[in-house]
Protein backbone atom coordinates (compact mmCIF):
# COMPACT_ATOMS: atom_id res chain seq x y z
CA UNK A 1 21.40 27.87 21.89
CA UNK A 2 19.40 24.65 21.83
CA UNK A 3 21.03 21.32 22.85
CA UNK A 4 22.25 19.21 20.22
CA UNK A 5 20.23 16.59 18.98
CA UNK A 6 21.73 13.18 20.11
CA UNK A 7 19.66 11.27 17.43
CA UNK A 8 19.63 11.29 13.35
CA UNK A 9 17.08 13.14 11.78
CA UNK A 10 14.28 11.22 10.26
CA UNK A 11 12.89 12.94 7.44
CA UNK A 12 9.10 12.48 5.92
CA UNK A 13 6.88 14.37 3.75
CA UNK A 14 3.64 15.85 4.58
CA UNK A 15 1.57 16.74 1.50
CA UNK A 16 -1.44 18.71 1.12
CA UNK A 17 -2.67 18.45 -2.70
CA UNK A 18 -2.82 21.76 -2.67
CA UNK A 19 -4.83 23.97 -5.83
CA UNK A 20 -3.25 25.68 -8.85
CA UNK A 21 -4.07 28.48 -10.79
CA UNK A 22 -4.27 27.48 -14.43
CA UNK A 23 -4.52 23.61 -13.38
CA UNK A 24 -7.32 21.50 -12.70
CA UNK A 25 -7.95 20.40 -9.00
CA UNK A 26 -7.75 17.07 -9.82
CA UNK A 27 -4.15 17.42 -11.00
CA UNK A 28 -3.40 18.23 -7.32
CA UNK A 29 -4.70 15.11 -6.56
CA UNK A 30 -2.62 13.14 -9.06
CA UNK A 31 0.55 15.03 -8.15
CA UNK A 32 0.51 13.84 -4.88
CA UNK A 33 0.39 10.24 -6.12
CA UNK A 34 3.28 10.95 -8.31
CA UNK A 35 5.12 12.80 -5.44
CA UNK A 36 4.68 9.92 -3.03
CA UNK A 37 6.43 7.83 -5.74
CA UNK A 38 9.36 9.90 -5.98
CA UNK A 39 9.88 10.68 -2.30
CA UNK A 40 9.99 6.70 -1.75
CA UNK A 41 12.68 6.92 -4.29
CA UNK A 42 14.69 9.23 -2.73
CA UNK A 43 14.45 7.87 0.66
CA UNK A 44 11.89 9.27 2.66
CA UNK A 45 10.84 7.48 5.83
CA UNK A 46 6.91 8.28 5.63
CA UNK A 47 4.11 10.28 3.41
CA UNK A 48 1.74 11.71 4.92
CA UNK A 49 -1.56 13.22 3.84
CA UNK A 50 -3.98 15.98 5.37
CA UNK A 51 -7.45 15.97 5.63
CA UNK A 52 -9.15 19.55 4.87
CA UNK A 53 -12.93 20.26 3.55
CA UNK A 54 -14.36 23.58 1.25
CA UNK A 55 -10.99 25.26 0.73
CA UNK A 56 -9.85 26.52 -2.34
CA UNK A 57 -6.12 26.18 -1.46
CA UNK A 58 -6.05 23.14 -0.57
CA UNK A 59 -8.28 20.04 -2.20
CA UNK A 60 -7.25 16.49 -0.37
CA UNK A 61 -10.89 16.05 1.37
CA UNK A 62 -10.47 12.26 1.60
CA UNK A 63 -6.79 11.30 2.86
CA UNK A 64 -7.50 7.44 3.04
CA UNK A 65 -8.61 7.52 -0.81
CA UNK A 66 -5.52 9.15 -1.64
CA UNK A 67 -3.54 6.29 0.18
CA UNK A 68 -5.49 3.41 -1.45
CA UNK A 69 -4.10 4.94 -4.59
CA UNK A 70 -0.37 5.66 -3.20
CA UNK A 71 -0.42 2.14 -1.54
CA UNK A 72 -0.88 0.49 -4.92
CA UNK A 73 2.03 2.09 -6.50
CA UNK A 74 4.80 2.46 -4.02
CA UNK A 75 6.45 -0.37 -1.53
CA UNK A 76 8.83 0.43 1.09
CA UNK A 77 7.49 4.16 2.32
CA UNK A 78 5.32 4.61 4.60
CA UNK A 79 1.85 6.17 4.10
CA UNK A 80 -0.20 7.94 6.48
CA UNK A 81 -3.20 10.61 7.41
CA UNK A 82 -2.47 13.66 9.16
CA UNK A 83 -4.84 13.51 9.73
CA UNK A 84 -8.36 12.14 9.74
CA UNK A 85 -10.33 14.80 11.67
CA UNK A 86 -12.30 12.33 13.61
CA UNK A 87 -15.09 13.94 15.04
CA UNK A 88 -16.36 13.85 11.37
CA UNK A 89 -16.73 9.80 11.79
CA UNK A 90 -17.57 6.86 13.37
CA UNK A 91 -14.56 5.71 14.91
CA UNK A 92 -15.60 1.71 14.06
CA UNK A 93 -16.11 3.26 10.26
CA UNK A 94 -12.42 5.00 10.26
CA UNK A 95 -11.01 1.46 11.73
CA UNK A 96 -12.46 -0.36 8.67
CA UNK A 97 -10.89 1.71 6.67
CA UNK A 98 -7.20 1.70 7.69
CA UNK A 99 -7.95 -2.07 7.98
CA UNK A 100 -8.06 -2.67 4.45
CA UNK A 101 -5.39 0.11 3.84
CA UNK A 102 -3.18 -2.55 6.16
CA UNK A 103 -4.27 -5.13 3.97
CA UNK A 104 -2.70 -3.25 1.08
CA UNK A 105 0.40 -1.87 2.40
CA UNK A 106 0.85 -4.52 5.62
CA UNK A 107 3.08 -2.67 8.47
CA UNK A 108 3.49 0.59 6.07
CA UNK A 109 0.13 2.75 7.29
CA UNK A 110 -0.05 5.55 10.37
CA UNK A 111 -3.28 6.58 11.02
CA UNK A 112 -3.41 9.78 12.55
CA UNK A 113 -6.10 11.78 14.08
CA UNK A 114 -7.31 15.36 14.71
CA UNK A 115 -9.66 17.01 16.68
CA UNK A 116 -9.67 20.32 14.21
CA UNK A 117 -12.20 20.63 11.91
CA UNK A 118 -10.00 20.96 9.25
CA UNK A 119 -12.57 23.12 7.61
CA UNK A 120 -15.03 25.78 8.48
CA UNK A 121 -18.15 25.67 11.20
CA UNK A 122 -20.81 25.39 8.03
CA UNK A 123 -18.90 22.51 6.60
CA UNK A 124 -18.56 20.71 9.41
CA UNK A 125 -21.84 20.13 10.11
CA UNK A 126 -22.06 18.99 7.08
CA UNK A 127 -19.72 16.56 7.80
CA UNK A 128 -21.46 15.69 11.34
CA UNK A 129 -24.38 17.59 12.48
CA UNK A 130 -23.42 17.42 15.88
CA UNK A 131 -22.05 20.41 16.79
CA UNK A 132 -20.63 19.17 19.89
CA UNK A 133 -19.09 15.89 18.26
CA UNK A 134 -15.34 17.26 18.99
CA UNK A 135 -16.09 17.05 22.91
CA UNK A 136 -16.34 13.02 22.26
CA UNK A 137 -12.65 13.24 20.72
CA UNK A 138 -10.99 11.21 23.24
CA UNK A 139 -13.33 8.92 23.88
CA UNK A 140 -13.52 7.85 20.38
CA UNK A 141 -9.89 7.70 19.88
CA UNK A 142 -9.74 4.81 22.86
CA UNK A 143 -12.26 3.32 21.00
CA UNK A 144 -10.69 3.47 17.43
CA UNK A 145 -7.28 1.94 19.43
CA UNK A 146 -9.54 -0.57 20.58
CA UNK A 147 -11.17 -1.56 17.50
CA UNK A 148 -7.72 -1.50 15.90
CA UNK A 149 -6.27 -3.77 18.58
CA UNK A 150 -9.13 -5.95 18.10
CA UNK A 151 -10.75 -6.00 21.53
CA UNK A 152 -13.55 -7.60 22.90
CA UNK A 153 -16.02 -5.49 23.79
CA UNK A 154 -17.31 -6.27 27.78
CA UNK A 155 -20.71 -7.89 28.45
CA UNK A 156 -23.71 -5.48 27.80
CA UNK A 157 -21.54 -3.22 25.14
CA UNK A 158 -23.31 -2.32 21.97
CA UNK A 159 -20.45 -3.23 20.07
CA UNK A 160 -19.88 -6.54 21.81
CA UNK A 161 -19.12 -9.49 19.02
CA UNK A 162 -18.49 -7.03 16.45
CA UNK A 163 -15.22 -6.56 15.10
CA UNK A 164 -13.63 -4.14 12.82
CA UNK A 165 -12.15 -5.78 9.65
CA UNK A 166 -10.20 -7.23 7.85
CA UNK A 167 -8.03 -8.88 10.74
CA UNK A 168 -4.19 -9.48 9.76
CA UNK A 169 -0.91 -10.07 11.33
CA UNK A 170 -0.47 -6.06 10.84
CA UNK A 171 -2.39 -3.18 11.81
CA UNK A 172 -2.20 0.72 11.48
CA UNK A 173 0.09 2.50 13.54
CA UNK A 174 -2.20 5.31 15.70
CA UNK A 175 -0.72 8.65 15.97
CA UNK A 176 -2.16 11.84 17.60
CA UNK A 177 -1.81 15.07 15.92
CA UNK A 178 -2.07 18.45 16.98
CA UNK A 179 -1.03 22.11 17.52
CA UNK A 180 -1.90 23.02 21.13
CA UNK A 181 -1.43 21.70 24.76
CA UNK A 182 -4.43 19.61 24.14
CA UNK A 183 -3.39 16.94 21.54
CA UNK A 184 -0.39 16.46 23.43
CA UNK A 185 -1.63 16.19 26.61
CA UNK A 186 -3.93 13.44 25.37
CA UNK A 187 -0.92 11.89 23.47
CA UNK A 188 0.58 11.39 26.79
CA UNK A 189 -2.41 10.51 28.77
CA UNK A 190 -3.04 7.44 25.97
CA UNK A 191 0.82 6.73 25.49
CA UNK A 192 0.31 7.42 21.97
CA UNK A 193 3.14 8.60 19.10
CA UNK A 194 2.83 12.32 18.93
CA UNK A 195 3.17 14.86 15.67
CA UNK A 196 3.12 18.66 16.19
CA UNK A 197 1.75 21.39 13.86
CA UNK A 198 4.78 23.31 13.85
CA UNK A 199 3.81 25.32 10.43
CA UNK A 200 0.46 25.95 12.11
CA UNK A 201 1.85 27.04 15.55
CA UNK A 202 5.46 27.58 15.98
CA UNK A 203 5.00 29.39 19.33
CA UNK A 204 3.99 26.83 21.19
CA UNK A 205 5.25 23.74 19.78
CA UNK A 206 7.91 24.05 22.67
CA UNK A 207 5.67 23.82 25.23
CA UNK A 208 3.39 21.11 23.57
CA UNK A 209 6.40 18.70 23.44
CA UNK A 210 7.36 18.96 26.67
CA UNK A 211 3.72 18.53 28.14
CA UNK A 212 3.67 15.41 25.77
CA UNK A 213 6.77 14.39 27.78
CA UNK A 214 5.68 15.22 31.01
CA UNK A 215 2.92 13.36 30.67
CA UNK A 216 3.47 10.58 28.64
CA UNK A 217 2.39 7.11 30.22
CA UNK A 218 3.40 3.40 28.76
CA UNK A 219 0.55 2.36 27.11
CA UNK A 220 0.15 1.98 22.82
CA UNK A 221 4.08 2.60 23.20
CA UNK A 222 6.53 2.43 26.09
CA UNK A 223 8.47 5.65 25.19
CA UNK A 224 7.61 9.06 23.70
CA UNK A 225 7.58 9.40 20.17
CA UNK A 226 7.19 13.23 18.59
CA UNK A 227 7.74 14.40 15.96
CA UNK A 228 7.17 18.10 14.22
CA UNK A 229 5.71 18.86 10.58
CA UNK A 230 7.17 22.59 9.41
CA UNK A 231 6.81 23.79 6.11
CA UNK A 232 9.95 24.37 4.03
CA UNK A 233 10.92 25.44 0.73
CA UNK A 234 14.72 24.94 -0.87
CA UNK A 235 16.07 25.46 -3.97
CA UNK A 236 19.35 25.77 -6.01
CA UNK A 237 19.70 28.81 -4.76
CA UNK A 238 18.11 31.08 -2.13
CA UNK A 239 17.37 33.43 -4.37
CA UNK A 240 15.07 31.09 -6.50
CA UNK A 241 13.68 29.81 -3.01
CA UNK A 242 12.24 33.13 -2.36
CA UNK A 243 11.11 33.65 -6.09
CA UNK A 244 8.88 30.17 -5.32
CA UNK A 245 7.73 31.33 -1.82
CA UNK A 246 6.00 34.14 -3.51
CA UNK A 247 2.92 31.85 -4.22
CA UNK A 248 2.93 30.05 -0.86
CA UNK A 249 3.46 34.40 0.56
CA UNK A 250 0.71 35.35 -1.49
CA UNK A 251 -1.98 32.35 -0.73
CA UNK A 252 -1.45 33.19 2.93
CA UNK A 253 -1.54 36.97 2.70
CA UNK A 254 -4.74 36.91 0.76
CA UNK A 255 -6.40 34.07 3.24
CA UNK A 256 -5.42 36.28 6.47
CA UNK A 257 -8.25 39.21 4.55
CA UNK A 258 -10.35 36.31 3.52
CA UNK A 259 -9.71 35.53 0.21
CA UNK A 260 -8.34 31.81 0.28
CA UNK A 261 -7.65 30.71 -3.54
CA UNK A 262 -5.40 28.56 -5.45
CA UNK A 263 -1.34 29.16 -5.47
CA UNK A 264 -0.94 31.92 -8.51
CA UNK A 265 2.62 31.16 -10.14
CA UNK A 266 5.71 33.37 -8.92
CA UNK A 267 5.95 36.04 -11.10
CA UNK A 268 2.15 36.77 -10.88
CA UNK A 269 1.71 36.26 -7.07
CA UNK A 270 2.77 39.56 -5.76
CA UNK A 271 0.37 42.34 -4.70
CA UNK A 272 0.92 45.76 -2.99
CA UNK A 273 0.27 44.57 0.71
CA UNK A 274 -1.55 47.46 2.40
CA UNK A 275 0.35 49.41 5.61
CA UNK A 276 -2.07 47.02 7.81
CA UNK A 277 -0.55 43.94 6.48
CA UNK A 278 2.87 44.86 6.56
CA UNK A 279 3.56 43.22 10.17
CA UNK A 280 1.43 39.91 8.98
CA UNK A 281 4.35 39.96 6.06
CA UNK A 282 7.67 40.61 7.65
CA UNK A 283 6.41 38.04 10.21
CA UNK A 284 5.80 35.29 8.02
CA UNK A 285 8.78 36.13 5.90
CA UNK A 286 10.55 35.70 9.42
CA UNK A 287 9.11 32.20 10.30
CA UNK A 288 10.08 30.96 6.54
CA UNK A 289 11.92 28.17 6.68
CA UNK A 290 13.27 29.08 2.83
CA UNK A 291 16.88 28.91 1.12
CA UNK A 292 19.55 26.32 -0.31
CA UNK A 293 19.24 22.87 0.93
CA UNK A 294 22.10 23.74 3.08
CA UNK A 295 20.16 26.87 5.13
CA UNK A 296 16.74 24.62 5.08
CA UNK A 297 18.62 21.54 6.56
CA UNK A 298 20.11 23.83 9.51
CA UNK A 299 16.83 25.45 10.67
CA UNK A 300 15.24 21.85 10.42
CA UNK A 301 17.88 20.72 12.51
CA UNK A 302 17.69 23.77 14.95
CA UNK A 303 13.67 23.25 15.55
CA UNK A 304 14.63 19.07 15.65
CA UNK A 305 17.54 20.04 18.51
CA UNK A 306 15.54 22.39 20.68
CA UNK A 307 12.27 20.18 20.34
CA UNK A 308 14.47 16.90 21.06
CA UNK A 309 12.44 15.19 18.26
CA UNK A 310 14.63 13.28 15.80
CA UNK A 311 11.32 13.06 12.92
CA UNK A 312 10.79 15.83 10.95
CA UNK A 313 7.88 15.89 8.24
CA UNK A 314 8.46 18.26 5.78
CA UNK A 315 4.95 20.38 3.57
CA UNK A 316 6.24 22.53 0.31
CA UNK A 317 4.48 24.53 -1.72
CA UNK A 318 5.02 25.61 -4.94
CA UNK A 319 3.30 26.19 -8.10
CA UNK A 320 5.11 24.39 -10.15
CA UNK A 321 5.13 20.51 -9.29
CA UNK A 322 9.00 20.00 -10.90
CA UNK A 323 9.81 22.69 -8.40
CA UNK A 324 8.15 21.09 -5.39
CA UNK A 325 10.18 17.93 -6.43
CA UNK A 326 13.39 19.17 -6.69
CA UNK A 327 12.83 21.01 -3.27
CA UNK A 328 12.60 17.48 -1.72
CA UNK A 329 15.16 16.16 -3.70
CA UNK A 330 17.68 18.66 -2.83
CA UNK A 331 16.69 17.75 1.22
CA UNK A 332 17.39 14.35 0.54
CA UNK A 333 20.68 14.74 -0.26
CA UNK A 334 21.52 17.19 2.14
CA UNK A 335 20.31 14.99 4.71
CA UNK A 336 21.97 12.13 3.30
CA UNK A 337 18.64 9.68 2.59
CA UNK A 338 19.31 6.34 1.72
CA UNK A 339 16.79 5.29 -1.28
């Protein structure tokens, strides 16, 4: 049995604007806007965003747009990337840019960072035709915490007497995100905030958090500071929970025999899954984290207690965006937010 969790969960939302079938992509994009507003209403701590490139499931390519245009419409939540894949960028250019994000929402914006490409090999070097730009990765996060921090570059620097801005009493918050032994590792080694890919890699999120632990060192912050992101579907009741996960069932089955598309509704998503797929199915039908508000909140709180994290950021996906709503609305009050 895991330990208890001493600590209160803090609950957050992790969207990805993902793709409908029947809907425009750029209704994706203006759900999440809307979804950010309502999740500040209910009491969310943060709202985080992902960066992905050339997928069909999944269309937020540009994270620190998309916060620009939640920044402007919300005031207490905070917003954030999860993350900016930063061996796409110039690490002054990202600073700029979650500058004047600050200078929008002052004290409300987490930048986080990823090594993953978030897309494919093609588009990537698309993105940065440097096809060994990820082995740079830590080096240009000190440098992004440094242009953030406003530093002064040493004698004989290139970027000496240049400084990213705007400059303000507030600045982004850095966070490092990942879903290996790497990312935390590095979290550690910088004393950064960590956020695990639990939906991404359940197996060894264990492991990852303690190596964060183990190896954390005072530096951005004194103490650790994880947190996991897990996807999570609940609904009135757990039969209608596993009605919706037929879409999110169905995107995944079809990606894992490469055919990635938008989510198809419920009642049209399933397909006869061939004998070969069968253990890909009962597996991820194992890992669901799906049910009433009630089941959800315990398996949260089981993967919170045996991490020792007390953050949790929560992804849902459903077809319909009143459904995805009322998923997060039913967590809210099961965890007891406080709008």
């Amino acid at each position: 049995m895991p330990a208890p969790n001493p600590n209160p969960i803090r609950l957050s939302v992790l969207d990805q604007s993902v793709a409908c079938l029947g809907r425009g992509q750029d209704e994706s994009i203006r759900n999440t806007v809307a979804l950010a507003q309502h999740c500040e209403s209910l009491g969310y701590h943060r709202f985080w965003l992902s960066e992905h490139h050339s997928l069909p499931t999944i269309v937020g390519t540009a994270p620190e747009v998309l916060m620009a245009a939640i920044a402007a419409r919300t005031s207490r939540i905070r917003i954030g990337s999860a993350g900016v894949m930063l061996p796409h960028y110039s690490a002054f250019k990202v600073a700029e840019q979650f500058r004047v994000l600050d200078a929008l929402a002052p004290g409300r914006i987490d930048l986080g960072v990823g090594r993953a490409p978030g897309s494919d090999q093609r588009t990537a070097l698309l993105l940065n035709p440097d096809p060994r730009s990820s082995q740079h990765f830590p080096q240009q996060v000190q440098e992004l915490q440094a242009w953030i921090d406003g530093v002064a570059w040493p004698e004989g620097h290139p970027a000496r007497g240049i400084a990213a801005l705007p400059q303000a009493a507030t600045r982004p918050a850095l966070w490092m995100l990942g879903s290996s032994g790497y990312g935390a590792q590095l979290a550690g080694h910088l004393g950064l905030p960590y956020a695990f890919a639990h939906f991404i890699a359940e197996e060894s999120a264990e492991e990852a958090m303690a190596l964060y632990r183990h190896t954390f060192k005072p530096g951005v912050i004194a103490q650790p500071q994880g947190a996991v992101c897990v996807w999570a579907l609940a609904a009135e009741t757990e039969e209608e929970a596993w009605h919706l996960f037929a879409s999110r069932e169905r995107a995944r089955m079809d990606r894992n025999i490469g055919l990635p598309g938008p989510l198809r509704p419920p009642a049209e998503a399933p397909r006869d899954y061939g004998a070969h797929e069968q253990p890909h199915l009962r597996e991820l039908r194992r890992k669901a984290i799906v049910g009433t508000a009630a089941q959800v909140k315990a398996r949260i709180e089981g993967i919170a207690g045996e991490l020792q994290v007390s953050e949790v950021a929560v992804i849902t996906w459903t077809w319909d965006a009143a459904a995805q709503r009322r998923s997060y609305e039913l967590l809210a009050e099961a965890f007891g937010l406080a709008a």
